[in-house]
N, C-alpha and C. Protein backbone atom coordinates (compact mmCIF):
# COMPACT_ATOMS: atom_id res chain seq x y z
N UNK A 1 86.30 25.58 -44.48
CA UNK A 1 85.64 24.46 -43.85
C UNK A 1 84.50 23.99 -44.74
N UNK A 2 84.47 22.59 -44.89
CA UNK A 2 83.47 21.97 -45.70
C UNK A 2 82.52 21.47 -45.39
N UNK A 3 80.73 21.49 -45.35
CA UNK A 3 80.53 21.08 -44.27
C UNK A 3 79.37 20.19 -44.86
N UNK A 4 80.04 20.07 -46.45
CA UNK A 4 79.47 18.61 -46.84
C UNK A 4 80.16 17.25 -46.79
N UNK A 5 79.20 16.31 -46.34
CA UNK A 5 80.23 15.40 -45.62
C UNK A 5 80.55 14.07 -46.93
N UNK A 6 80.05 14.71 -47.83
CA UNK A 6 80.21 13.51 -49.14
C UNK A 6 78.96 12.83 -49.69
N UNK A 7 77.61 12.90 -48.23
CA UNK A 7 77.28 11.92 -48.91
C UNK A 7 75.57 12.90 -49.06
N UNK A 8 74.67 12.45 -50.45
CA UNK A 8 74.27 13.32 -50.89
C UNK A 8 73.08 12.76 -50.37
N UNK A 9 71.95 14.09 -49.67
CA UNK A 9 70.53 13.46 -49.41
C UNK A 9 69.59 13.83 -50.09
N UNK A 10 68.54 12.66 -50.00
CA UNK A 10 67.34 12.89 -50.77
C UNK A 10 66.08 12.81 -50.38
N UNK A 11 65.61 13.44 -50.88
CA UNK A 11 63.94 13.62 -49.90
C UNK A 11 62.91 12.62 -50.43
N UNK A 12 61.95 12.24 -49.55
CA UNK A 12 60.70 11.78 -50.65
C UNK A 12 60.38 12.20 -51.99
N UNK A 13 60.06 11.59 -52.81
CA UNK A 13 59.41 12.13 -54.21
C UNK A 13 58.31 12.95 -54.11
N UNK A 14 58.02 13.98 -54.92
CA UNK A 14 56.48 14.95 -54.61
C UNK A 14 55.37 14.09 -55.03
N UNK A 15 55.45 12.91 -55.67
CA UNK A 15 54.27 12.27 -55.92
C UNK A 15 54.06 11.49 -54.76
N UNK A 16 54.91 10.41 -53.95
CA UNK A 16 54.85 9.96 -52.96
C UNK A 16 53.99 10.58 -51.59
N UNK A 17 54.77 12.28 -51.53
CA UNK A 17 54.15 13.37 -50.55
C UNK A 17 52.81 13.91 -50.64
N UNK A 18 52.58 13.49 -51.87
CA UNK A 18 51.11 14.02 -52.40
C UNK A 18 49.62 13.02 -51.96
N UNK A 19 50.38 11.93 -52.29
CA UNK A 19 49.67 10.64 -51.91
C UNK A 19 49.69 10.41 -50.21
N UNK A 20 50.66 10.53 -49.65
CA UNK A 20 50.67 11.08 -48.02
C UNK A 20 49.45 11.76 -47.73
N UNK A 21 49.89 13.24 -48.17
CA UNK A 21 48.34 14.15 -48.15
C UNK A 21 47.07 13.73 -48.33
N UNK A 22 47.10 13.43 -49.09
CA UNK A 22 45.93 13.01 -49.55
C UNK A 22 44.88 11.66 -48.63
N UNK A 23 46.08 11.04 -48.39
CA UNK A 23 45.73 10.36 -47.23
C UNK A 23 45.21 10.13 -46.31
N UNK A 24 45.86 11.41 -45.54
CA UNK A 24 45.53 11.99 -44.28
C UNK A 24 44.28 12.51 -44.28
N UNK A 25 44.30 13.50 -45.05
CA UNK A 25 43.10 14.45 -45.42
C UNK A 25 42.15 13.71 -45.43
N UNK A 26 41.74 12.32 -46.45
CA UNK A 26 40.84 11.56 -46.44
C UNK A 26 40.22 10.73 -44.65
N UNK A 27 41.47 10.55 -44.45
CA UNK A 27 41.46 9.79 -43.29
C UNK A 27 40.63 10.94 -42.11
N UNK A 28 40.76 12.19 -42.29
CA UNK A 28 40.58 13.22 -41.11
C UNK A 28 39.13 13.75 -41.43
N UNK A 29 38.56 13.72 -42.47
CA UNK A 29 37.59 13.80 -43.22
C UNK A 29 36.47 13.09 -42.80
N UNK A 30 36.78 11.40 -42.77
CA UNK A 30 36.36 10.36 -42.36
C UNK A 30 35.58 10.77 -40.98
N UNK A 31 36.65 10.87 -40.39
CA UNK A 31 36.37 10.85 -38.57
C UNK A 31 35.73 11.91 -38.60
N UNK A 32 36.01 13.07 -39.07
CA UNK A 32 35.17 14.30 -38.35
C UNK A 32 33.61 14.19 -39.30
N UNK A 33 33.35 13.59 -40.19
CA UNK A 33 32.27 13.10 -40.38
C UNK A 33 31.39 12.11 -39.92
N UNK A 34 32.20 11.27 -39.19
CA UNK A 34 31.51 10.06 -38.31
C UNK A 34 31.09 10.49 -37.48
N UNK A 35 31.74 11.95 -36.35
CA UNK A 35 30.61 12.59 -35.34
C UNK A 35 30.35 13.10 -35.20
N UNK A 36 30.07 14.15 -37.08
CA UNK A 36 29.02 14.85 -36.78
C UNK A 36 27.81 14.48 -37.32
N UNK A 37 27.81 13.44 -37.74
CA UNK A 37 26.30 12.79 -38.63
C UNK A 37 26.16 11.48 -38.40
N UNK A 38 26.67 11.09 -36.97
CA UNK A 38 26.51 9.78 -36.11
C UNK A 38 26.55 8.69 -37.05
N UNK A 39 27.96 8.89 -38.06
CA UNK A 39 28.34 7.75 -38.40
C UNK A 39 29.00 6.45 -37.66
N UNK A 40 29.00 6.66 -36.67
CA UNK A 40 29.61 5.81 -35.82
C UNK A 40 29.28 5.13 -34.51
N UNK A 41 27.96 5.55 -34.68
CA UNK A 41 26.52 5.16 -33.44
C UNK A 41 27.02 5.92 -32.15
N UNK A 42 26.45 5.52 -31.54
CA UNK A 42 25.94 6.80 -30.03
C UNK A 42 26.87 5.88 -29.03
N UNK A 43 27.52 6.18 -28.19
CA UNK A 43 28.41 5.24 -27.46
C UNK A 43 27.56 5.31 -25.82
N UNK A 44 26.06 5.75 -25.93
CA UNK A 44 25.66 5.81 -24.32
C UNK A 44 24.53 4.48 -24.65
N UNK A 45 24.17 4.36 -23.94
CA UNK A 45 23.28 3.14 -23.26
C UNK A 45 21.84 3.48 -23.14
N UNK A 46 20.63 3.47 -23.60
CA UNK A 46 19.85 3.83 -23.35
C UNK A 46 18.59 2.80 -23.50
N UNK A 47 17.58 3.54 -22.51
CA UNK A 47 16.47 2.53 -22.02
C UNK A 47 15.37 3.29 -22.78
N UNK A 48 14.44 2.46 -23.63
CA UNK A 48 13.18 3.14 -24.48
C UNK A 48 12.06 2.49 -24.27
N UNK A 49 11.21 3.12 -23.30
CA UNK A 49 10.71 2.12 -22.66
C UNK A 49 8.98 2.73 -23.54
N UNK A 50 8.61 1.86 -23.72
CA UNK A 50 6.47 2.21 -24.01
C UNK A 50 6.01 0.82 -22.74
N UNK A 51 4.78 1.89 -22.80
CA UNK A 51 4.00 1.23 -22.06
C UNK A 51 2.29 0.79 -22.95
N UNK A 52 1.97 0.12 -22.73
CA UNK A 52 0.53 -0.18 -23.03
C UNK A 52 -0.25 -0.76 -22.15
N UNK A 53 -1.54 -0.73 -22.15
CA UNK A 53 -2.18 -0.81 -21.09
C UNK A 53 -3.28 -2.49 -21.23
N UNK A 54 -3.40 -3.16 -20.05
CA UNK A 54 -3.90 -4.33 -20.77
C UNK A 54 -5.47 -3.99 -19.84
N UNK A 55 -5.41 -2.95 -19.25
CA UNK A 55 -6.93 -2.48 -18.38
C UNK A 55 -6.83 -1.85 -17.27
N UNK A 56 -8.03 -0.91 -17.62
CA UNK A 56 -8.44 0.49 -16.58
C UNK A 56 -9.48 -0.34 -16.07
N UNK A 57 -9.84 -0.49 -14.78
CA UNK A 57 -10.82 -0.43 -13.74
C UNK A 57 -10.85 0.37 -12.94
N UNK A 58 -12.59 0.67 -12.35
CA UNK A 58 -12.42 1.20 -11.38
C UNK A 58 -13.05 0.71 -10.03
N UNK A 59 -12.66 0.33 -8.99
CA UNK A 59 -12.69 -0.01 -8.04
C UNK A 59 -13.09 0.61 -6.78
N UNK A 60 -13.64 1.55 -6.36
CA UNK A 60 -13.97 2.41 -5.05
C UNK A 60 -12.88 1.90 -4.12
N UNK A 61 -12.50 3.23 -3.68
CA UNK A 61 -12.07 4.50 -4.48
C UNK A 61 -10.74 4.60 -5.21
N UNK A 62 -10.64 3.73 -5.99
CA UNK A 62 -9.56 3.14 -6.77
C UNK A 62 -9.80 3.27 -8.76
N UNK A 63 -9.03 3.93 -9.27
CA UNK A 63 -8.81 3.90 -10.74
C UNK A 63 -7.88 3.10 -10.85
N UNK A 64 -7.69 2.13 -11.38
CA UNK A 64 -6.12 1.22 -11.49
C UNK A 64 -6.02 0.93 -12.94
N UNK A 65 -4.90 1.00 -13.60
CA UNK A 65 -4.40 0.81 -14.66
C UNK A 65 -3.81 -0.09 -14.93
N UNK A 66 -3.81 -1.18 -15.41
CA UNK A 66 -2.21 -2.19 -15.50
C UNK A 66 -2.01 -2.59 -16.58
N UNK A 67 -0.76 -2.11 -16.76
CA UNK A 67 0.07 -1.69 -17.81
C UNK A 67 1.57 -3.07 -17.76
N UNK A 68 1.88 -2.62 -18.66
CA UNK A 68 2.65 -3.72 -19.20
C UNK A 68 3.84 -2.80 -20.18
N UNK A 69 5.34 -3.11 -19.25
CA UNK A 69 5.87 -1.69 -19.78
C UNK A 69 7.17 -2.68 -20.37
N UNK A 70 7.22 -1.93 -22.02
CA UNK A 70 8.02 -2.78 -22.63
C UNK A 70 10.02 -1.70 -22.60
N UNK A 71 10.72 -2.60 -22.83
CA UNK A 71 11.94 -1.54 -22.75
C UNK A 71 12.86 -1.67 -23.84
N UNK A 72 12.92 -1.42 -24.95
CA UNK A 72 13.07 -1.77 -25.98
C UNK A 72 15.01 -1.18 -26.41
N UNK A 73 15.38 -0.92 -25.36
CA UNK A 73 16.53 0.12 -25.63
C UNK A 73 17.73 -1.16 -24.96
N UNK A 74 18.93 -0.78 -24.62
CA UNK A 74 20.02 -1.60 -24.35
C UNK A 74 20.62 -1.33 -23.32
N UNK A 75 19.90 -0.67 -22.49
CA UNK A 75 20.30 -0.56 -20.58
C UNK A 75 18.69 -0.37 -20.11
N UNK A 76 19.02 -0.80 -18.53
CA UNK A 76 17.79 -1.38 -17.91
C UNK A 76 17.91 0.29 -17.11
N UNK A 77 16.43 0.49 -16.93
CA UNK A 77 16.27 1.24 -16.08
C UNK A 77 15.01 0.77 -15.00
N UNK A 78 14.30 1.61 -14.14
CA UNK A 78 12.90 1.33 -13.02
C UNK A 78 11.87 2.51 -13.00
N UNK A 79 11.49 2.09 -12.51
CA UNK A 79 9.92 3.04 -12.20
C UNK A 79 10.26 3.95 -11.07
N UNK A 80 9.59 5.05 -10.91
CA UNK A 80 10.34 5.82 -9.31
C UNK A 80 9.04 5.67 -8.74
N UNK A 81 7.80 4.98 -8.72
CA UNK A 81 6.95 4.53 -7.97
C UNK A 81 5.64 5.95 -8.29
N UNK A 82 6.32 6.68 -9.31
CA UNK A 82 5.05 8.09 -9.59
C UNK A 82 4.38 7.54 -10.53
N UNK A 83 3.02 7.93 -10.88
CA UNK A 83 2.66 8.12 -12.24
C UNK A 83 1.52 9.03 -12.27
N UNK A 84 0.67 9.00 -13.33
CA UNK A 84 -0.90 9.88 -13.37
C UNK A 84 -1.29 9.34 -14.63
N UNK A 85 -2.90 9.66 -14.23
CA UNK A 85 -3.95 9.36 -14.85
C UNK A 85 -4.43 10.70 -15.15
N UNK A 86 -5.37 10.99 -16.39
CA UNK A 86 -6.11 11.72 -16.65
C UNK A 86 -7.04 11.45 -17.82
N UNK A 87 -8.27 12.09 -17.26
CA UNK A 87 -9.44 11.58 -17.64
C UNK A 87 -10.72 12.87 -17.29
N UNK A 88 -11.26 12.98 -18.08
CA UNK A 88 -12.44 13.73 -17.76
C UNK A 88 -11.78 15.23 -17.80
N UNK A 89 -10.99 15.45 -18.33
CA UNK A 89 -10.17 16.93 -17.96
C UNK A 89 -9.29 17.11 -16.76
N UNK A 90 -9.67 15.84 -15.52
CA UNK A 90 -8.78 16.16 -14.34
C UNK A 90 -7.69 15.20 -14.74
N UNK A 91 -6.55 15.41 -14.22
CA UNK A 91 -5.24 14.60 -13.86
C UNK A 91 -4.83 14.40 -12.34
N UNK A 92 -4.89 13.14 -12.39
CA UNK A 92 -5.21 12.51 -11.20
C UNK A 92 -3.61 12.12 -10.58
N UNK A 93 -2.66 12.16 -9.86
CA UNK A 93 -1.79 11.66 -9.42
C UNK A 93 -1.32 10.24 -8.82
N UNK A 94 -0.97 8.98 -9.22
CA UNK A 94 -0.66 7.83 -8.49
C UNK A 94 0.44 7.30 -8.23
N UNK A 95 0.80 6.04 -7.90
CA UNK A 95 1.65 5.50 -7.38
C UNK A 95 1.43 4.39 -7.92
N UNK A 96 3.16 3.47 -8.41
CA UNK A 96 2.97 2.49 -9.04
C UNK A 96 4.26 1.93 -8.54
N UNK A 97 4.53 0.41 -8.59
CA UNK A 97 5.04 -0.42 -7.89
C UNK A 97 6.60 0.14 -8.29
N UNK A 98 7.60 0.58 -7.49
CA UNK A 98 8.85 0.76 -7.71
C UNK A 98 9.30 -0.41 -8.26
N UNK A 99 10.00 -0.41 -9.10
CA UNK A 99 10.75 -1.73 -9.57
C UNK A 99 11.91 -1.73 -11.05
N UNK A 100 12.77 -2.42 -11.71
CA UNK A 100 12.78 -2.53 -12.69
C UNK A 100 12.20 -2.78 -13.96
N UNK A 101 12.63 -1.92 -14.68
CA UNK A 101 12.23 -2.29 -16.26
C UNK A 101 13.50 -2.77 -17.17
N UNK A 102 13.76 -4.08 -16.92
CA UNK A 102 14.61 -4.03 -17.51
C UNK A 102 14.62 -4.81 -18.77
N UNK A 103 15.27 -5.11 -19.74
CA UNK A 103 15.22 -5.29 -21.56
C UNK A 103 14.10 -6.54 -21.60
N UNK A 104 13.25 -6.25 -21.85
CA UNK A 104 12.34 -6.76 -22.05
C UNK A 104 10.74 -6.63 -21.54
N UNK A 105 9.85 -7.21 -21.21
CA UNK A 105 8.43 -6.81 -20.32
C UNK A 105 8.60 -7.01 -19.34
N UNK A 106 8.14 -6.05 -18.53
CA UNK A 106 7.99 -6.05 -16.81
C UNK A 106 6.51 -5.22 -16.85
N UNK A 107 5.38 -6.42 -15.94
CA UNK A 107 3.86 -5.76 -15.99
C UNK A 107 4.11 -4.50 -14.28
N UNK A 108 2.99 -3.67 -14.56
CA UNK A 108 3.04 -2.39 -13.41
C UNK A 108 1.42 -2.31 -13.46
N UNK A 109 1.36 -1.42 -12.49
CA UNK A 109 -0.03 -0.66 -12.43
C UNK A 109 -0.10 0.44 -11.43
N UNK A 110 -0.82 0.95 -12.52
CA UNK A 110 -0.72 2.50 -12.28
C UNK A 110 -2.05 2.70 -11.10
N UNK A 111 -1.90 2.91 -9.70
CA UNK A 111 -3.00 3.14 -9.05
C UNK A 111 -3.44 4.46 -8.47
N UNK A 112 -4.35 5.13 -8.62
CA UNK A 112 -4.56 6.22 -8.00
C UNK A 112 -6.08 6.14 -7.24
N UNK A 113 -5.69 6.23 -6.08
CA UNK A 113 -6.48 6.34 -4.64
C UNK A 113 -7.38 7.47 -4.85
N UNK A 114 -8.28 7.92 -4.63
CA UNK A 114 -9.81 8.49 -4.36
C UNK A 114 -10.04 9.41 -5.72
N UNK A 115 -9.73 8.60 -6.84
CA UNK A 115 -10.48 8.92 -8.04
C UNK A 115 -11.56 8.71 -8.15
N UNK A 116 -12.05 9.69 -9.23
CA UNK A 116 -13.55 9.58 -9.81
C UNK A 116 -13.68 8.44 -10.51
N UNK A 117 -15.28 7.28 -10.96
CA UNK A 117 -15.32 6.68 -11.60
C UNK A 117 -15.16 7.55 -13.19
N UNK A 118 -14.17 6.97 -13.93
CA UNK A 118 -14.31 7.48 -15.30
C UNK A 118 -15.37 7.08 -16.11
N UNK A 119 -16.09 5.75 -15.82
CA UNK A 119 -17.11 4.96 -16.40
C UNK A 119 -16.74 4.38 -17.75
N UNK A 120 -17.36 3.19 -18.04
CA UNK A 120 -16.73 2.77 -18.95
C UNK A 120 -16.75 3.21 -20.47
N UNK A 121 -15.80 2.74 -21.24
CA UNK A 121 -15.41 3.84 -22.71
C UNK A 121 -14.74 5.25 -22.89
N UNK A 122 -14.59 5.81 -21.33
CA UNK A 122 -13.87 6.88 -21.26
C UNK A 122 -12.43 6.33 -21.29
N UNK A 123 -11.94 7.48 -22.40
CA UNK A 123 -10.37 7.77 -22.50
C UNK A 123 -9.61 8.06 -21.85
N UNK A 124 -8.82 6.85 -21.35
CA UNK A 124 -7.87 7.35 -20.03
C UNK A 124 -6.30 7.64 -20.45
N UNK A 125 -5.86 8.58 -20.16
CA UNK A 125 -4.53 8.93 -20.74
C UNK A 125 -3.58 8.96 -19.67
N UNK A 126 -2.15 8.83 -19.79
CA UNK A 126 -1.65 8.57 -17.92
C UNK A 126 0.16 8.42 -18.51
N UNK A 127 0.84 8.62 -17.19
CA UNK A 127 2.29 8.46 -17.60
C UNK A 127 3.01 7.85 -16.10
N UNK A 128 3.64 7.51 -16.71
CA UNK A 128 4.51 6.47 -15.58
C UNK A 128 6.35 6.85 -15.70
N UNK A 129 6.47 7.56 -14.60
CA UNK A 129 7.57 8.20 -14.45
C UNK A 129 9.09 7.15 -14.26
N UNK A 130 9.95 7.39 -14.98
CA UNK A 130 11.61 6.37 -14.66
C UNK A 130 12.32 7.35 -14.28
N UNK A 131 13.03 5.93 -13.51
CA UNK A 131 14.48 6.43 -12.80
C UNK A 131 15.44 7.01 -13.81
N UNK A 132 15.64 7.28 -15.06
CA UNK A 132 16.59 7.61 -15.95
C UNK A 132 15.85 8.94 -16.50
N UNK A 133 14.61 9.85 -15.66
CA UNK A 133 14.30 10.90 -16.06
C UNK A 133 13.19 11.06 -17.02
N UNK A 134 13.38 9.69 -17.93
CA UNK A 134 12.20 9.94 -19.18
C UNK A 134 10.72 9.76 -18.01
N UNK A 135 9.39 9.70 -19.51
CA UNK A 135 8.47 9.23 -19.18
C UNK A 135 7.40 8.23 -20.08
N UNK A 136 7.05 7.38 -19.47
CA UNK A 136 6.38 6.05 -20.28
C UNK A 136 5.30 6.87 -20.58
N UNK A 137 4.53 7.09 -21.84
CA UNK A 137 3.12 7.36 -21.57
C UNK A 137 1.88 6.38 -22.44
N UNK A 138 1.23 6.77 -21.86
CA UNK A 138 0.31 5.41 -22.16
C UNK A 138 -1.39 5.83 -22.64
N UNK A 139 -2.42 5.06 -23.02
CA UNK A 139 -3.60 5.57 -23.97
C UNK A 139 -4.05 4.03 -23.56
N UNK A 140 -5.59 4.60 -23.01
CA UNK A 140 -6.80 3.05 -22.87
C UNK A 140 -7.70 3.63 -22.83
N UNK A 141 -8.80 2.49 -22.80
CA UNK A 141 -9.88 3.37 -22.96
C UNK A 141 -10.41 2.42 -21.47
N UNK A 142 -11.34 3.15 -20.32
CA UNK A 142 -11.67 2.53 -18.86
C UNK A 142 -12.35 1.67 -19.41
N UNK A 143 -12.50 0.21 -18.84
CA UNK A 143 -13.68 -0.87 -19.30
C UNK A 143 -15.30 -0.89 -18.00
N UNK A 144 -14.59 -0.16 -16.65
CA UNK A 144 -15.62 0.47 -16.02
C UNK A 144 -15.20 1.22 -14.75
């Protein structure tokens, strides 16, 4: 029994197969380098928010801050209505208007109820808590 049927086969050339390889390899190379050295950017959405402050007063029995919170990132996030002040060594706890921050300026203020006067030229340092977990933090100096 013969169990060639006449007609004769042939394979790729080894230079052809080589160039295949080589190919691939390059090609697989590529990708597993794109994520591990974020060649290929970050595929999540994120909100980068600073805050700066346009003035500390103080008001009996009121410290108020108002701030002006910029969001510089490419998803919107909000405020969860927390923040704090600190000044004089104490850190003071407040509340600030729940709302969005979304791509671009949205003004806030940071208020905390039966604070000390810091008086004016004292360094007020303070953070303003988001809905996405981070925190804004912020640097003024009280004007009184």
């Amino acid at each position: 029994m013969n169990l060639d049927s006449g007609k004769k086969r042939t394979a790729i050339s080894p230079v052809l197969a080589t160039v295949i390889l080589i190919a691939i390899t390059l090609i697989a190379a590529i990708a597993i380098a794109g994520f591990v050295f974020g060649l290929f950017g970050t595929f999540t959405s994120t909100a980068q928010v600073q805050a700066s402050v346009t003035d500390c007063t103080y008001t009996a029995p009121n410290e108020v801050c108002t701030l002006v919170l910029t969001n510089n990132g490419n998803s919107n996030t909000a405020t969860t209505g927390s923040c704090s002040l600190t000044y004089g060594g104490v850190t003071y706890t407040g509340t600030t208007a729940v709302g969005a921050v979304n791509v671009g300026s949205t003004a806030a203020a940071c208020t905390v109820a039966g604070a000390t006067d810091p008086g004016a030229g004292v360094q007020v340092t303070g953070s303003v808590i988001l809905a996405n977990g981070g925190n804004a933090l912020f640097s003024a100096t009280a004007s009184s």
